[in-house]
C-alpha atoms as a PDB file:
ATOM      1  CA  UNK A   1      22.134 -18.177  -0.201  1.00  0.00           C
ATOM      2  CA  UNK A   2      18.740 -20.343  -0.331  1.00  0.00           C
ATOM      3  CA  UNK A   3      19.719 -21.349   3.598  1.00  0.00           C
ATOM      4  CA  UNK A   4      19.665 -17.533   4.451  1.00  0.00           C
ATOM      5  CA  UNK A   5      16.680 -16.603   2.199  1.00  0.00           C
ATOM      6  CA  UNK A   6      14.121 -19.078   4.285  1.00  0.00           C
ATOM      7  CA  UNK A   7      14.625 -18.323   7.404  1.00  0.00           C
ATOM      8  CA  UNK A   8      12.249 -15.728   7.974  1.00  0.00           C
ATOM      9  CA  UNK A   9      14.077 -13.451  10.454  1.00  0.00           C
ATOM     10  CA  UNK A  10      16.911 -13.309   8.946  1.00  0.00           C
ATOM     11  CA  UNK A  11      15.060 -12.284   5.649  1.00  0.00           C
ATOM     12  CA  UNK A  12      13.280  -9.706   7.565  1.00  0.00           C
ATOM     13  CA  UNK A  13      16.179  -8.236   8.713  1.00  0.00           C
ATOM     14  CA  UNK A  14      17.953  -7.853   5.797  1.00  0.00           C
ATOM     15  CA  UNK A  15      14.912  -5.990   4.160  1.00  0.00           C
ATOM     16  CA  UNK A  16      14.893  -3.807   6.834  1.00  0.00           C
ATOM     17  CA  UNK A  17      18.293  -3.146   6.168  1.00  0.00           C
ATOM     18  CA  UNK A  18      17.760  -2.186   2.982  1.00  0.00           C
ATOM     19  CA  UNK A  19      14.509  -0.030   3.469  1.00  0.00           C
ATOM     20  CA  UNK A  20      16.855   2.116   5.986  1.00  0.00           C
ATOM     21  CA  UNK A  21      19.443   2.360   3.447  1.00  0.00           C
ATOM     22  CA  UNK A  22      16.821   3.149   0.377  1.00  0.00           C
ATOM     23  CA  UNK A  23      15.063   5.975   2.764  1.00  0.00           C
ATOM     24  CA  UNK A  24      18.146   6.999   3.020  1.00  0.00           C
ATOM     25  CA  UNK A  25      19.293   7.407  -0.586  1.00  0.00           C
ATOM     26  CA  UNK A  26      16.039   8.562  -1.304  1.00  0.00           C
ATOM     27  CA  UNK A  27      16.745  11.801   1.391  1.00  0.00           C
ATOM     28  CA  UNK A  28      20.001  12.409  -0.350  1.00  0.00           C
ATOM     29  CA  UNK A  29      18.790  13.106  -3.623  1.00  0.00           C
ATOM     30  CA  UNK A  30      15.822  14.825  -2.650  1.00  0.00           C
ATOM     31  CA  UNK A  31      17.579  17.361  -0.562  1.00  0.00           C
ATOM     32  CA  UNK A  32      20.128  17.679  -3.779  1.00  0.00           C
ATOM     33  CA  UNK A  33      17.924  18.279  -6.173  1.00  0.00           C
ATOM     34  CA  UNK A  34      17.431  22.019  -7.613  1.00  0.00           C
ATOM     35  CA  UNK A  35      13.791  21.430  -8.938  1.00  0.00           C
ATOM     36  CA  UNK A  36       9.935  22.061  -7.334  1.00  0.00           C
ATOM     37  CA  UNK A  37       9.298  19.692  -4.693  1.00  0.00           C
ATOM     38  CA  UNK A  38       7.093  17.314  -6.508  1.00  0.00           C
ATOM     39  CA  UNK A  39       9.578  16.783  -9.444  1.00  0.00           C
ATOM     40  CA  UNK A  40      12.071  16.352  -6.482  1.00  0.00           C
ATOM     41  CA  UNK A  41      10.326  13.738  -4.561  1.00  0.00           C
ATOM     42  CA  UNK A  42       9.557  11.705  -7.320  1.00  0.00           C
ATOM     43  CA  UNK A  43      13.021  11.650  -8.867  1.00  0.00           C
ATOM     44  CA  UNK A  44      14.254  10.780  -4.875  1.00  0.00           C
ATOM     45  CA  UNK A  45      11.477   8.539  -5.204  1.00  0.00           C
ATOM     46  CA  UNK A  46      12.085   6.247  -7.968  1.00  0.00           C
ATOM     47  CA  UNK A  47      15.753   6.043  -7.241  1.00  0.00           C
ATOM     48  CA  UNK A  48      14.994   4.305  -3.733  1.00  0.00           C
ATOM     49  CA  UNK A  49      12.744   2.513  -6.340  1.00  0.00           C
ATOM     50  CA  UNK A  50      15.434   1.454  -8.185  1.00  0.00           C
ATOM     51  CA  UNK A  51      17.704   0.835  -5.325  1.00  0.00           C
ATOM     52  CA  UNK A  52      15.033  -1.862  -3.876  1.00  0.00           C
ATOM     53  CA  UNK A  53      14.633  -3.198  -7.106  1.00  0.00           C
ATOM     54  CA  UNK A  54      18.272  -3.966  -7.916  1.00  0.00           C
ATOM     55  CA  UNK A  55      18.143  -6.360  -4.651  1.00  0.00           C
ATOM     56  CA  UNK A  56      14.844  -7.772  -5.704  1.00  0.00           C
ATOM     57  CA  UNK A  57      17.329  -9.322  -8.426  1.00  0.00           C
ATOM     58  CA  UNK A  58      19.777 -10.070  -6.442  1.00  0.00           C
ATOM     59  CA  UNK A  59      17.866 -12.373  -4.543  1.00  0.00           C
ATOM     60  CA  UNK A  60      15.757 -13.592  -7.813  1.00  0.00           C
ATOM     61  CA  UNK A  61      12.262 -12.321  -5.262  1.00  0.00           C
ATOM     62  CA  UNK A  62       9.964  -9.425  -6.614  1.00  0.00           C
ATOM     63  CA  UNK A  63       8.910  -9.487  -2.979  1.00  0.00           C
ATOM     64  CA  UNK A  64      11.761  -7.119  -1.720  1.00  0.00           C
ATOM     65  CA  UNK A  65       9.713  -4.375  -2.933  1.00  0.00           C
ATOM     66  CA  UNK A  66       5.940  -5.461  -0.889  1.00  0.00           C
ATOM     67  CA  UNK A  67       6.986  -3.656   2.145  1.00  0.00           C
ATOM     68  CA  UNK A  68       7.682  -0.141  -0.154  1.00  0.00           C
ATOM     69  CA  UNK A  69       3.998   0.387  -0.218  1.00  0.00           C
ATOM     70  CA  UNK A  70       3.730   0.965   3.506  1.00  0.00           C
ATOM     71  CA  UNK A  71       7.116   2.292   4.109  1.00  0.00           C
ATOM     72  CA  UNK A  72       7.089   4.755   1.828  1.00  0.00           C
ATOM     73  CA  UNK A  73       4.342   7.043   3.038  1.00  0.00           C
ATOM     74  CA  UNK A  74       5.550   6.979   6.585  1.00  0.00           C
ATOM     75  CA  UNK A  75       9.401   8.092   5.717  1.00  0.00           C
ATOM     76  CA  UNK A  76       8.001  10.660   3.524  1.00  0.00           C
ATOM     77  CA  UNK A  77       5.342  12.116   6.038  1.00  0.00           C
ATOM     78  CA  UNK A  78       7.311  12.319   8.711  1.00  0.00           C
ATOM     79  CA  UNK A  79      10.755  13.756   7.181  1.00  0.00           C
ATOM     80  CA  UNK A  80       8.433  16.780   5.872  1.00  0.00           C
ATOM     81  CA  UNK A  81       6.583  16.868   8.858  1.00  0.00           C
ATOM     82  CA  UNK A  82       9.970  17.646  10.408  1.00  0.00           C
ATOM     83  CA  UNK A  83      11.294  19.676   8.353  1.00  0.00           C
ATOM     84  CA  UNK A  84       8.304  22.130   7.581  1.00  0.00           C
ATOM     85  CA  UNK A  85       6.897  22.202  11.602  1.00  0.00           C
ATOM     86  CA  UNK A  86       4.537  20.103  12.961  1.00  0.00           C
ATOM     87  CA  UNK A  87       0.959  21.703  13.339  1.00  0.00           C
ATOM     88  CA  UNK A  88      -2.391  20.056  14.726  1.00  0.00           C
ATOM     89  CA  UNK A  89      -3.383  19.019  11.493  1.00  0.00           C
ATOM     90  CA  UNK A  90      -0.093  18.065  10.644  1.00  0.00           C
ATOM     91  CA  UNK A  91      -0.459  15.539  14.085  1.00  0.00           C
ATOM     92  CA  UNK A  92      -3.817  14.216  12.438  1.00  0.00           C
ATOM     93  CA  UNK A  93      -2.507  13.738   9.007  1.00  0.00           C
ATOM     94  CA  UNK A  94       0.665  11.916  10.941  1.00  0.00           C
ATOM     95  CA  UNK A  95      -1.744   9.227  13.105  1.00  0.00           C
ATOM     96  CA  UNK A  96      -3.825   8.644   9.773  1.00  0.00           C
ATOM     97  CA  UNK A  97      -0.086   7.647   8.046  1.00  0.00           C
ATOM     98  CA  UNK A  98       1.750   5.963  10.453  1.00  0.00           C
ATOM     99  CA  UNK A  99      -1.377   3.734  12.168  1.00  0.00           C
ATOM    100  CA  UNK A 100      -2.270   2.910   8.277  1.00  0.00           C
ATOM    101  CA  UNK A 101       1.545   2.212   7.850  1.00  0.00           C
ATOM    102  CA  UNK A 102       2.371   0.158  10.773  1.00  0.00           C
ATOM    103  CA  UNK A 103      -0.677  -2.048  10.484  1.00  0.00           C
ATOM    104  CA  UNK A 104      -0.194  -2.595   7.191  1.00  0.00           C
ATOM    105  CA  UNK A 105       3.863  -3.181   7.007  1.00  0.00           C
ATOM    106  CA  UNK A 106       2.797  -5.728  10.440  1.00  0.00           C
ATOM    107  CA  UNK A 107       0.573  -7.774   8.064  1.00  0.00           C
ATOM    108  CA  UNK A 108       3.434  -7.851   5.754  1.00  0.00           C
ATOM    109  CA  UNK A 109       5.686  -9.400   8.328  1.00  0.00           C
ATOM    110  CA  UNK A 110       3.021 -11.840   9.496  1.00  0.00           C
ATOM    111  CA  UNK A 111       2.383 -13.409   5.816  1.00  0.00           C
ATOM    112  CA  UNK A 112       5.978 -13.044   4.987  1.00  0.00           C
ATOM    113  CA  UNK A 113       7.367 -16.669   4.942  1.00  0.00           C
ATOM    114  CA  UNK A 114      11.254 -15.601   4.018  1.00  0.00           C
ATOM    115  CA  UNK A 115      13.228 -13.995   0.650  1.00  0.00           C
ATOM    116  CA  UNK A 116      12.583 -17.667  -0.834  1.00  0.00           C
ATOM    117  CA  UNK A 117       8.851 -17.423  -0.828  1.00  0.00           C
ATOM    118  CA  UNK A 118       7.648 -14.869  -3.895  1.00  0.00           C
ATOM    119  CA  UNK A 119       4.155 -13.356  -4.002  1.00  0.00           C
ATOM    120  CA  UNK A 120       2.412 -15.987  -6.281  1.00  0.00           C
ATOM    121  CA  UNK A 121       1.120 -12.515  -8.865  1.00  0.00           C
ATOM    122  CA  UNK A 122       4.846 -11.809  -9.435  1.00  0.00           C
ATOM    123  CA  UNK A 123       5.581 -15.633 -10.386  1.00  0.00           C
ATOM    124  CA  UNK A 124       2.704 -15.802 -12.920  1.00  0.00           C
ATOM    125  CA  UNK A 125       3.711 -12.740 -13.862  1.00  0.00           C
ATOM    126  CA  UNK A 126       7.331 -14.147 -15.084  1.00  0.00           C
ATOM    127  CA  UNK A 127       5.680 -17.343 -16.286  1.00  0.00           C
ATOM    128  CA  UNK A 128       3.692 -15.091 -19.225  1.00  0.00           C
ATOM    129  CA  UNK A 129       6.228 -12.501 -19.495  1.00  0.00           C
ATOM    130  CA  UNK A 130       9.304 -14.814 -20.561  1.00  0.00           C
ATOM    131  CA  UNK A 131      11.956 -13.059 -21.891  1.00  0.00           C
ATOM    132  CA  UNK A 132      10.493  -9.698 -20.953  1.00  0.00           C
ATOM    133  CA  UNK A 133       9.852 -10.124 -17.452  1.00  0.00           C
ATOM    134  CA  UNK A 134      12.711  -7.692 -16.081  1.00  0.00           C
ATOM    135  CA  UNK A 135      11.035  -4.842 -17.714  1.00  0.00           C
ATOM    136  CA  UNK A 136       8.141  -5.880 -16.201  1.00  0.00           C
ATOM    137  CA  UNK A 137       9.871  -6.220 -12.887  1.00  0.00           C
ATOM    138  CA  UNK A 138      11.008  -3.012 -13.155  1.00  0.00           C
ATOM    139  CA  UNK A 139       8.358  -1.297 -14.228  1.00  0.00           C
ATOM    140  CA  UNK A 140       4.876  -2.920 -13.600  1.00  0.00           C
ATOM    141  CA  UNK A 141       5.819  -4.919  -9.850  1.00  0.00           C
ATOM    142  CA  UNK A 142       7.636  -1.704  -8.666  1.00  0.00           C
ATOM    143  CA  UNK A 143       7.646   1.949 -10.373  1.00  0.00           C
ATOM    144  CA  UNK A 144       3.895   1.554 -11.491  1.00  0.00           C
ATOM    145  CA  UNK A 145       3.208   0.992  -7.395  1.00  0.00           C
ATOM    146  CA  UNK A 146       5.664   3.683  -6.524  1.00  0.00           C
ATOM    147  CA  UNK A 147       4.085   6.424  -8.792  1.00  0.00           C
ATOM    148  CA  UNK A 148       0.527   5.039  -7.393  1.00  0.00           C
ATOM    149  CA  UNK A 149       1.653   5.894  -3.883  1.00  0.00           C
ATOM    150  CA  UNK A 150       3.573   8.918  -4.534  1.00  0.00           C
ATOM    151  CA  UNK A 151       0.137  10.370  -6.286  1.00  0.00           C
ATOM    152  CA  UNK A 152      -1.750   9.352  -2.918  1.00  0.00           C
ATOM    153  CA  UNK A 153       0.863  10.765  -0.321  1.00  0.00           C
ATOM    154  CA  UNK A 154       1.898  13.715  -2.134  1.00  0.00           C
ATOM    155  CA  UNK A 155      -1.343  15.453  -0.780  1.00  0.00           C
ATOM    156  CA  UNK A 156      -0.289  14.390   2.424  1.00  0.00           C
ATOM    157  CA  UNK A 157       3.020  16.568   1.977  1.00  0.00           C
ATOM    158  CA  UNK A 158       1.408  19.331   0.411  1.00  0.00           C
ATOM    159  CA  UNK A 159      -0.587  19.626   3.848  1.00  0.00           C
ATOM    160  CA  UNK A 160       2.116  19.261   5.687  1.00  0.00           C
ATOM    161  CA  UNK A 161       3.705  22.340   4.062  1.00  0.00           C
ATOM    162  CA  UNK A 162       0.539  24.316   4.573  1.00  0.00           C
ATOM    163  CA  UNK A 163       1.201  24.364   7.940  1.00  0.00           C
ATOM    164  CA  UNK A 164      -2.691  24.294   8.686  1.00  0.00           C
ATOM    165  CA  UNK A 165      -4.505  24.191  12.461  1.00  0.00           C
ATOM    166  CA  UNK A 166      -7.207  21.387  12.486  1.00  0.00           C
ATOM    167  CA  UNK A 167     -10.898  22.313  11.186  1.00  0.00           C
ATOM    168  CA  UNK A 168     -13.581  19.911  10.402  1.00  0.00           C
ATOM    169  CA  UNK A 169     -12.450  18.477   7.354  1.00  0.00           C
ATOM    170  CA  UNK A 170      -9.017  17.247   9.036  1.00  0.00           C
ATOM    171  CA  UNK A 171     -10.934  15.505  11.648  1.00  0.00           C
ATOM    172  CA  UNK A 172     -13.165  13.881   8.866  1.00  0.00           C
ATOM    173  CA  UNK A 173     -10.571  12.835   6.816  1.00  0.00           C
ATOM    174  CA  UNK A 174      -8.902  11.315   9.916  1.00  0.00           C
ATOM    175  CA  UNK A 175     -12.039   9.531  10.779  1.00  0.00           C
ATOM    176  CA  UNK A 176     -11.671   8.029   7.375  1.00  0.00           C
ATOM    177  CA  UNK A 177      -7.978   7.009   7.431  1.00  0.00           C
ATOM    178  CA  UNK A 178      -8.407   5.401  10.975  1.00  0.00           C
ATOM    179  CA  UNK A 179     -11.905   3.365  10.287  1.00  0.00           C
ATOM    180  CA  UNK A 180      -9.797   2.074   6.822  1.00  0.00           C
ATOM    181  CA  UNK A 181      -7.376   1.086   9.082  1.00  0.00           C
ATOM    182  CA  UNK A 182      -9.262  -0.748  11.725  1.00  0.00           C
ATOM    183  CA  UNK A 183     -11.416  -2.585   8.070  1.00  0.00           C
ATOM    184  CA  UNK A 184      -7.930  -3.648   6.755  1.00  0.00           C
ATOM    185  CA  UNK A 185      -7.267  -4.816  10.626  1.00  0.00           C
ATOM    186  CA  UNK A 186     -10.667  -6.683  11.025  1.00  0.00           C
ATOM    187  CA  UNK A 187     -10.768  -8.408   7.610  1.00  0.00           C
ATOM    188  CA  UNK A 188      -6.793  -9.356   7.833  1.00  0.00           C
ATOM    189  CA  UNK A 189      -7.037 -10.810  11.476  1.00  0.00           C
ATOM    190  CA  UNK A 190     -10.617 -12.467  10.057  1.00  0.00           C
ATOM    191  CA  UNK A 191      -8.365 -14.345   7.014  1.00  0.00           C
ATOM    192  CA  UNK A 192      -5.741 -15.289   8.776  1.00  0.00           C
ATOM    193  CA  UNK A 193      -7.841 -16.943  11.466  1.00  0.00           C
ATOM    194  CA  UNK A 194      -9.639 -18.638   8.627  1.00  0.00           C
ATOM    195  CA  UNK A 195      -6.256 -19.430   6.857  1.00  0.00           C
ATOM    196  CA  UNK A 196      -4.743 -20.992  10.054  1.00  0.00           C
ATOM    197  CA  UNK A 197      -7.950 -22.997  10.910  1.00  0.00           C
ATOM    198  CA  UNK A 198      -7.073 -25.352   8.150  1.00  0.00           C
ATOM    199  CA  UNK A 199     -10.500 -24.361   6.080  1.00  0.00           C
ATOM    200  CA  UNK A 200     -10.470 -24.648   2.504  1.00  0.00           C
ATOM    201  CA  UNK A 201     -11.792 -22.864  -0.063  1.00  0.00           C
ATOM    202  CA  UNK A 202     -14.005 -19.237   0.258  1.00  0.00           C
ATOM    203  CA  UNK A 203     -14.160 -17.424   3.486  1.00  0.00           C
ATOM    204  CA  UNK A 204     -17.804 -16.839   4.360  1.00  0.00           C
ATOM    205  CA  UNK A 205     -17.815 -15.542   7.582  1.00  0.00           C
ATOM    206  CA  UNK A 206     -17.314 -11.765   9.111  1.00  0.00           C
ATOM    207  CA  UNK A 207     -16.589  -8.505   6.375  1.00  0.00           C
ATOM    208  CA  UNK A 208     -16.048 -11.742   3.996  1.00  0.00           C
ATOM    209  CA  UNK A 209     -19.824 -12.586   4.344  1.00  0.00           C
ATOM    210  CA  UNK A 210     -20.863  -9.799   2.773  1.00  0.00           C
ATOM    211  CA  UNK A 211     -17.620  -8.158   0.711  1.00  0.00           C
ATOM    212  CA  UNK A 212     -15.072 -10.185  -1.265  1.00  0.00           C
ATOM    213  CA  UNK A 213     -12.613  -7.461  -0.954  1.00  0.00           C
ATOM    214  CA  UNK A 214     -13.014  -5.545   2.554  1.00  0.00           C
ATOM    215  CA  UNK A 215      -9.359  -4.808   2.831  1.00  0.00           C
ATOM    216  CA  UNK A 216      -9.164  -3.425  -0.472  1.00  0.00           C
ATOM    217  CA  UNK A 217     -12.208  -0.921   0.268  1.00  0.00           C
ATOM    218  CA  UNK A 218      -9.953  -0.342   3.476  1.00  0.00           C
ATOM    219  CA  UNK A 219      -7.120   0.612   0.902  1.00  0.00           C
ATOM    220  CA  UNK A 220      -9.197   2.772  -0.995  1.00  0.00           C
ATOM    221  CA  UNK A 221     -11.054   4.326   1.866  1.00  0.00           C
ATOM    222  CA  UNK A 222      -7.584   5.566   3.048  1.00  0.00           C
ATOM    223  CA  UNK A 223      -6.422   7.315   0.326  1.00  0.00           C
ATOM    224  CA  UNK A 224      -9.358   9.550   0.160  1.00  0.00           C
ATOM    225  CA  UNK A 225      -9.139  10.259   3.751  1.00  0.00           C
ATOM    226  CA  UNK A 226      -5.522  11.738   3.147  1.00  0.00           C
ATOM    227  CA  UNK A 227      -7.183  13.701  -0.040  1.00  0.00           C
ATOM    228  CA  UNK A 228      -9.880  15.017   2.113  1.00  0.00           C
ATOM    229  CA  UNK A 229      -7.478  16.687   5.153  1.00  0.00           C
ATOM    230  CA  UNK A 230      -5.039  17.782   2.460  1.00  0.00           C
ATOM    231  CA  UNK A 231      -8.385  19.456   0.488  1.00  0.00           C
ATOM    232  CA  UNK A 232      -9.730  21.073   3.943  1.00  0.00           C
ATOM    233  CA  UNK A 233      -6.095  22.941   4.073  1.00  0.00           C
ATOM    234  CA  UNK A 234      -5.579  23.648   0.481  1.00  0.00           C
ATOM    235  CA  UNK A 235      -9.292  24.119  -1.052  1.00  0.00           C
ATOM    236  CA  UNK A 236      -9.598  24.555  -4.595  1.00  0.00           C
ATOM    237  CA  UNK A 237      -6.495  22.262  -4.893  1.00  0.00           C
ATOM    238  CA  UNK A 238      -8.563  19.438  -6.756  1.00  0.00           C
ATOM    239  CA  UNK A 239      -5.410  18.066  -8.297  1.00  0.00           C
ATOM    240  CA  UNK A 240      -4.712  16.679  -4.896  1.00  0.00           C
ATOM    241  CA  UNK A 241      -7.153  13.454  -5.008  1.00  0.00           C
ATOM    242  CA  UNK A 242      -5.395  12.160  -8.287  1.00  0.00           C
ATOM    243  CA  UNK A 243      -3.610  10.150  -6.229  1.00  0.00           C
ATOM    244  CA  UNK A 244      -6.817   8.783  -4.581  1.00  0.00           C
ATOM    245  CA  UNK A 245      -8.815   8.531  -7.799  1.00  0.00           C
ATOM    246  CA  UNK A 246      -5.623   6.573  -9.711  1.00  0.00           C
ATOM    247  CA  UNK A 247      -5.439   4.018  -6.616  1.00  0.00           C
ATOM    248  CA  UNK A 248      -9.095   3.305  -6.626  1.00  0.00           C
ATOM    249  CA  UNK A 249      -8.765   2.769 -10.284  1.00  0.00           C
ATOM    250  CA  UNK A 250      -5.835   0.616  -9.828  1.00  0.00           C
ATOM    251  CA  UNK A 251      -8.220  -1.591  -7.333  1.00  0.00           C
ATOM    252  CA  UNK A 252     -10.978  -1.723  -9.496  1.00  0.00           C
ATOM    253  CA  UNK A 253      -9.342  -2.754 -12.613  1.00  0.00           C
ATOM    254  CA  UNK A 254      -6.264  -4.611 -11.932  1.00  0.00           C
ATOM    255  CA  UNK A 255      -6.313  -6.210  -8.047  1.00  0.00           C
ATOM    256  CA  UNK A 256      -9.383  -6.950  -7.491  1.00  0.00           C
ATOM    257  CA  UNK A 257      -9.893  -8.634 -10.962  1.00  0.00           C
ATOM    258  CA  UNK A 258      -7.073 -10.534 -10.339  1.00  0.00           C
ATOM    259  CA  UNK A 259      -8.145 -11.864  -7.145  1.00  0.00           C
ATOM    260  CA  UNK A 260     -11.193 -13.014  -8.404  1.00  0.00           C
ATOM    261  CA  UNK A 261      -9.856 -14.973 -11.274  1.00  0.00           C
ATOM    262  CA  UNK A 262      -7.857 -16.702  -9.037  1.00  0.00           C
ATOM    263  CA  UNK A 263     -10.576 -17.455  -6.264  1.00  0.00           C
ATOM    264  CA  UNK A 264     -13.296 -18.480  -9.073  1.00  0.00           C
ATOM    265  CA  UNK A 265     -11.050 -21.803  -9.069  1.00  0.00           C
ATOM    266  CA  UNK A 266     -13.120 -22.809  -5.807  1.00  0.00           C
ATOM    267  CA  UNK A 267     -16.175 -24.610  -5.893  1.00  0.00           C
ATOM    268  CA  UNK A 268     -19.168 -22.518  -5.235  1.00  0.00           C
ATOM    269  CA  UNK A 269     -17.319 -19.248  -6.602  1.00  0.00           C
ATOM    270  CA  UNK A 270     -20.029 -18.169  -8.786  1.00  0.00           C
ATOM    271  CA  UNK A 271     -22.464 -18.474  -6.302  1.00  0.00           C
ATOM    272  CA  UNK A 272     -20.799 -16.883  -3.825  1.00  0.00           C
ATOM    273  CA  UNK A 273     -19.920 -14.297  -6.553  1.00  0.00           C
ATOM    274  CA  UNK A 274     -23.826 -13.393  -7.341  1.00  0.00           C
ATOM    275  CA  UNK A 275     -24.503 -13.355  -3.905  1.00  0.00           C
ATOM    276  CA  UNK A 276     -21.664 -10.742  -2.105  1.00  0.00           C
ATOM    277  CA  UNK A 277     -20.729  -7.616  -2.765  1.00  0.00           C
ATOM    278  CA  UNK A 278     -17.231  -6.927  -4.226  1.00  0.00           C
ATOM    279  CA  UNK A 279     -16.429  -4.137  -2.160  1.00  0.00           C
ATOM    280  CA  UNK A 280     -19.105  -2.860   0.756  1.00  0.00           C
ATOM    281  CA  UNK A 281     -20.088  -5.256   3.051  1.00  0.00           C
ATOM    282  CA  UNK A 282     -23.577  -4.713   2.956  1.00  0.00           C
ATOM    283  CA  UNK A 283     -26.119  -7.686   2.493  1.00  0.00           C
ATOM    284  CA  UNK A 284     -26.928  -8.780  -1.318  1.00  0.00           C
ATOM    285  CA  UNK A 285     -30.399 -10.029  -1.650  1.00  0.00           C
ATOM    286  CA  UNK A 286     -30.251 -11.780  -4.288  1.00  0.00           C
END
């Protein structure tokens, strides 16, 4: 088992294999469930949740369930896109999905060193939990994500099923989901550069100059790009950017405090700290 979970394509391949089989299960009880389509979708929801999670334990890695964050909106956006028609603004609300998706679930597979490498907030994570850490498995590293991302693509599906044309608010919202993409790209491509230079501690140069966080303002940006199309179809339907407002909340008070506890190990964190932005790269004068 530990020779299979390091090599890195093999790993990838069997996650893929059972993404295709949890989209899959996740379709089946959707389309047999009797109740309104949100209740639906989340129940088919959290049992491809569950289904993901269960192999998470069989191979002792929380990291089975990164990819689910990128997957996830693209199955579901493009089985209702399907099945309810495809408009124009259901094409825009597509490209905003599957670009996000792809370059995001890419970046996955580029870190990703095999299924015996674990995402070091899930090991620290076990190391204070004990005893309790398969609840928190369960619950915190993967339905507390899934309900995040639910929130943020069911607008996405409630456009769909409008069945809109495009007007301006589409295109603006699409503006927004694509420059978020092309952030995430830039500050990714900008790390890993960095990473694979050899340099040690903080990355001062590019977005990271003058943001500590540009991909998570990428993250964030997206979500209310989705909210803003699936408002320009539906208006008056300001329930929709929940799922927008919950995910920016999530950023603000769990990620990105995380990530800076662990970076203010580095010499010259507090300085850098006073000195750049957490989010928008804008200059600090300080």
């Amino acid at each position: 088992m530990d020779k299979i979970k390091s090599n890195k394509p093999v790993s990838i391949i069997l996650i893929t294999i059972i993404y295709i089989a949890a989209s899959a299960l996740g379709i089946w009880v959707y389309l047999n469930l009797p109740f309104a389509l949100w209740a639906s979708l989340l129940l088919a929801d959290a049992a491809a949740t569950v289904f993901v999670f269960i192999f998470s334990v069989i191979f002792r890695n929380a990291s089975v369930y990164d990819p689910y964050w990128s997957v996830q909106p693209i199955v579901i956006t493009i089985c209702f896109a399907v099945s309810s028609g495809i408009t124009s603004a259901t094409v825009l609300l597509l490209i905003s999905v599957i670009c996000w998706g792809a370059r995001l679930t890419y970046n996955w597979a580029y870190v990703f060193d095999g299924l015996g490498s674990q995402d070091w907030r899930y090991t620290k994570l076990k190391e204070d939990t004990g005893i309790f850490y398969p609840f928190v498995n369960l619950f915190g590293i993967h339905m507390m994500p899934t309900l995040i991302v639910y929130l943020c693509v069911l607008p996405a599906v409630y456009a769909v099923e409008a069945r809109s044309g495009i007007n301006a608010g589409s295109i603006i919202g699409t503006l927004m989901c694509l420059g978020a993409t092309m952030l995430q790209l830039i500050s990714d491509t900008q790390m890993h550069r960095f990473r694979e230079s050899g340099s040690k501690g903080l990355i001062r140069t590019g977005l990271w100059k003058y943001s500590r966080h540009p991909n998570y303002l990428g993250e964030i940006i997206m979500w209310w790009g989705i909210a803003v199309q699936a408002l320009s179809v539906l208006p008056g339907k300001w329930l929709l950017m929940s799922g927008a407002a919950v995910n920016t909340l999530m950023f603000l008070t769990i990620s990105i405090p995380l990530a800076d506890k662990r970076q203010s190990a580095k010499s010259g964190y507090e300085e850098y700290r006073r000195s750049t932005r957490s989010l928008l790269p804008i200059p600090r004068h300080v």
